[in-house]
Protein backbone atom coordinates (compact mmCIF):
# COMPACT_ATOMS: atom_id res chain seq x y z
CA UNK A 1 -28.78 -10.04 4.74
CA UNK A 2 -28.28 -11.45 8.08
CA UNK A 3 -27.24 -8.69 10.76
CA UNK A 4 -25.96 -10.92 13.22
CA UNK A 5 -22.42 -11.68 14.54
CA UNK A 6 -21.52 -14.78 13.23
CA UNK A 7 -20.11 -18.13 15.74
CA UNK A 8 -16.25 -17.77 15.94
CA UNK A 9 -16.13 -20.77 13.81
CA UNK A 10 -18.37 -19.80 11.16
CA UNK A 11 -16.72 -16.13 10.91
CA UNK A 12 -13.56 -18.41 10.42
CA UNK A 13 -14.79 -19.99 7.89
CA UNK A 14 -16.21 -16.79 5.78
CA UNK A 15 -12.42 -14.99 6.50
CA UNK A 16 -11.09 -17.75 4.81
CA UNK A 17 -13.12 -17.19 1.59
CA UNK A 18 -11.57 -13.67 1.75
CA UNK A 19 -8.31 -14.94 2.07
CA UNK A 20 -9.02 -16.88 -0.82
CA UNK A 21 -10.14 -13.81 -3.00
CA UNK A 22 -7.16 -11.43 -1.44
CA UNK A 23 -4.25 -13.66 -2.42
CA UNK A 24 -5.20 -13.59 -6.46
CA UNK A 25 -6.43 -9.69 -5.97
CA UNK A 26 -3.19 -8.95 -4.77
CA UNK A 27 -1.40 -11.18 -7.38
CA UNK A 28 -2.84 -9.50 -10.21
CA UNK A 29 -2.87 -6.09 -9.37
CA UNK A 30 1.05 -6.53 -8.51
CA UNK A 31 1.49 -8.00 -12.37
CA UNK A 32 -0.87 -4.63 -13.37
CA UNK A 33 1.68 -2.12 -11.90
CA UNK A 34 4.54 -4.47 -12.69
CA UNK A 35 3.51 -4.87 -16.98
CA UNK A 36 2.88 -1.08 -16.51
CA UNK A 37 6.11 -0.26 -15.42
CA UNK A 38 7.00 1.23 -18.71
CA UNK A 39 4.97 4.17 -18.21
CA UNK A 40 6.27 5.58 -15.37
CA UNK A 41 8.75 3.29 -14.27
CA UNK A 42 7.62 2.69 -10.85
CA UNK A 43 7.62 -0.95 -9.17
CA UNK A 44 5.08 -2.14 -6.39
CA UNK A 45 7.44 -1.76 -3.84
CA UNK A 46 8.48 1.71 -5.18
CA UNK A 47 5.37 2.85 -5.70
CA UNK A 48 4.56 1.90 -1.76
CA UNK A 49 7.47 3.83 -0.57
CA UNK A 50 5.91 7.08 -3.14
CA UNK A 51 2.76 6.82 -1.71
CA UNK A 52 3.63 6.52 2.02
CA UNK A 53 5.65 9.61 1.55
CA UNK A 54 2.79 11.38 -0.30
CA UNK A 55 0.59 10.87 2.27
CA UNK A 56 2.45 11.01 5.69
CA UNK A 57 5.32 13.21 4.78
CA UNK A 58 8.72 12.87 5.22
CA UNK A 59 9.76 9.29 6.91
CA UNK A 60 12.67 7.54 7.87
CA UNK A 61 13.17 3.69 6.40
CA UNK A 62 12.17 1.92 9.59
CA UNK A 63 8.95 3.58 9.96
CA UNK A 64 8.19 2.84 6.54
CA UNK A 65 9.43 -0.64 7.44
CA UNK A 66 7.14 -0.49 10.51
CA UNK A 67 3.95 0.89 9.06
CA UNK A 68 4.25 -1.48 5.67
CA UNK A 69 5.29 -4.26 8.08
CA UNK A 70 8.19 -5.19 5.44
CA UNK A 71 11.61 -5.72 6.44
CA UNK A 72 14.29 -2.63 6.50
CA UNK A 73 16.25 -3.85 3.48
CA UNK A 74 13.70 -4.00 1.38
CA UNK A 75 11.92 -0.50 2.23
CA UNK A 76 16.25 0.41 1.62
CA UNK A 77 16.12 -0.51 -1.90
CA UNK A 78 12.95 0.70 -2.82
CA UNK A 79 14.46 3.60 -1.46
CA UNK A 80 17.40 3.71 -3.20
CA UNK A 81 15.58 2.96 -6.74
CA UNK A 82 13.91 5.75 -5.93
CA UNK A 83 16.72 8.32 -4.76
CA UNK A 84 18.28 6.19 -8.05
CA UNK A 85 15.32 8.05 -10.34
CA UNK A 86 15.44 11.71 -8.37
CA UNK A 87 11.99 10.61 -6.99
CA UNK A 88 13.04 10.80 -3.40
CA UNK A 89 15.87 13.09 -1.54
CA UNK A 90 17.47 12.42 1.70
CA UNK A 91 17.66 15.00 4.08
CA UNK A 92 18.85 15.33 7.81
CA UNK A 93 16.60 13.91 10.63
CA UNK A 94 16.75 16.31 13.80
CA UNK A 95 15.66 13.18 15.93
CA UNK A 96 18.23 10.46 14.76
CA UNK A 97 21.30 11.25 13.23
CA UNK A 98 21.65 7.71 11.28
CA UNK A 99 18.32 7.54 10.01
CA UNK A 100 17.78 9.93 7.48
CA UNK A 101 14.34 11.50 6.33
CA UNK A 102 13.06 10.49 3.00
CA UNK A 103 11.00 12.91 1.37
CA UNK A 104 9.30 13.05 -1.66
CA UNK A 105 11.29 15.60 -4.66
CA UNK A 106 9.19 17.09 -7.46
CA UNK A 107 9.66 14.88 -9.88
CA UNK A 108 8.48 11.84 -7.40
CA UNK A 109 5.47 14.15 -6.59
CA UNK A 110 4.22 13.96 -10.20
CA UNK A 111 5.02 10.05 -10.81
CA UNK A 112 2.94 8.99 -7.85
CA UNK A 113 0.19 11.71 -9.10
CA UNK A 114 0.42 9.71 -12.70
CA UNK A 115 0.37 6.30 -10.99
CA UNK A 116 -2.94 7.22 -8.49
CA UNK A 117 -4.04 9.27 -11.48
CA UNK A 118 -3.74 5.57 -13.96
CA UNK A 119 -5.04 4.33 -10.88
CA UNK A 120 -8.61 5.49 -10.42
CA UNK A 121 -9.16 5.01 -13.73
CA UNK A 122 -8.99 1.54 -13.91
CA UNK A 123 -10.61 1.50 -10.37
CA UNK A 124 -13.57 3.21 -11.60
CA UNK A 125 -14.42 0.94 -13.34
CA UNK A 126 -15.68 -1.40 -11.03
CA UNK A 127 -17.92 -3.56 -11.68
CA UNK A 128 -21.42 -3.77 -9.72
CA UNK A 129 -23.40 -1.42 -7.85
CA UNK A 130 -21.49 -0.89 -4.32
CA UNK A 131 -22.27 1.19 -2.04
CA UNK A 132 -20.73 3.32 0.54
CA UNK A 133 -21.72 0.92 2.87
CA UNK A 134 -20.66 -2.04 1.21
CA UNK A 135 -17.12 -0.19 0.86
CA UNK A 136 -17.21 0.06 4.52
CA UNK A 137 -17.69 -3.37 5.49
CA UNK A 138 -15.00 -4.34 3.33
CA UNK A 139 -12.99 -2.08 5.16
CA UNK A 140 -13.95 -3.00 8.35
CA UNK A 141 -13.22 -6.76 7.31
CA UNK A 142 -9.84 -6.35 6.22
CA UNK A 143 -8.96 -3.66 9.07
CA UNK A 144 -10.36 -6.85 11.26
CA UNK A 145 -8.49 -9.19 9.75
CA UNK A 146 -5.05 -6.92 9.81
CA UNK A 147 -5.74 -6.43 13.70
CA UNK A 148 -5.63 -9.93 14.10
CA UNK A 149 -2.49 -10.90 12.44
CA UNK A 150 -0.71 -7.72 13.77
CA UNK A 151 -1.71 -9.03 17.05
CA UNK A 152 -0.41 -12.57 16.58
């Protein structure tokens, strides 16, 4: 395994076979939560705005916006599905009177907990022998890769 940077152009070249292998990843594991919607009822973009909220805490919509890098209207209507299903509440935000606070209720606190839960079981199943340190490579390619297009 070569330990070497690679040439600018060369790196290019490799980031663009994992472009190629995010775009279908992302695809299918979209249609997975999607077809599986009849469980617990929960869309991609719901499930985002669960999640977010599960593990940051209360947030207004344009932070979620901000952080998801989606636009406001969308992050509103996942919203609203989910204020629509009692999985979110809406509460008064000291630091901005028009934005309110979403925050996760109960019953959204067990759907996302069913979702992660459905989650890691299919995830466990991985196939191959990875590492830690292949996991982290990954991650540092993709954190990489989001650092460049955040700063375009």
């Amino acid at each position: 395994m070569a330990t070497a940077p690679l040439p600018p152009d060369d790196a290019a070249v490799r980031m663009r076979e994992v472009f190629d292998v995010l775009g279908p990843l992302y695809r299918r594991i979209f249609r997975t939560v999607e077809n599986s919607e009849p469980i617990e009822g929960v869309s991609i973009g719901v499930r985002a705005v669960l999640d977010m909220l599960r593990a940051n805490g209360p947030m207004t919509v344009p932070a979620m916006a901000s952080t998801q890098a989606l636009s406001r209207q969308f992050v509103q209507r996942m919203v609203n599905d989910a204020y629509d299903r009692d999985w979110v509440r809406l509460t008064d935000n000291p630091a901005h009177r028009r934005s309110s606070l979403v925050t996760l209720t109960a019953s959204g606190e067990r759907t996302i907990a069913a979702v992660l839960d459905r989650e890691h079981a299919v995830l466990r199943d991985v196939p191959g022998d990875l590492t830690e340190d292949d996991i982290d490579t990954c991650l540092h390619v993709l954190r990489s890769l989001l650092t460049l297009v955040e700063d375009a």
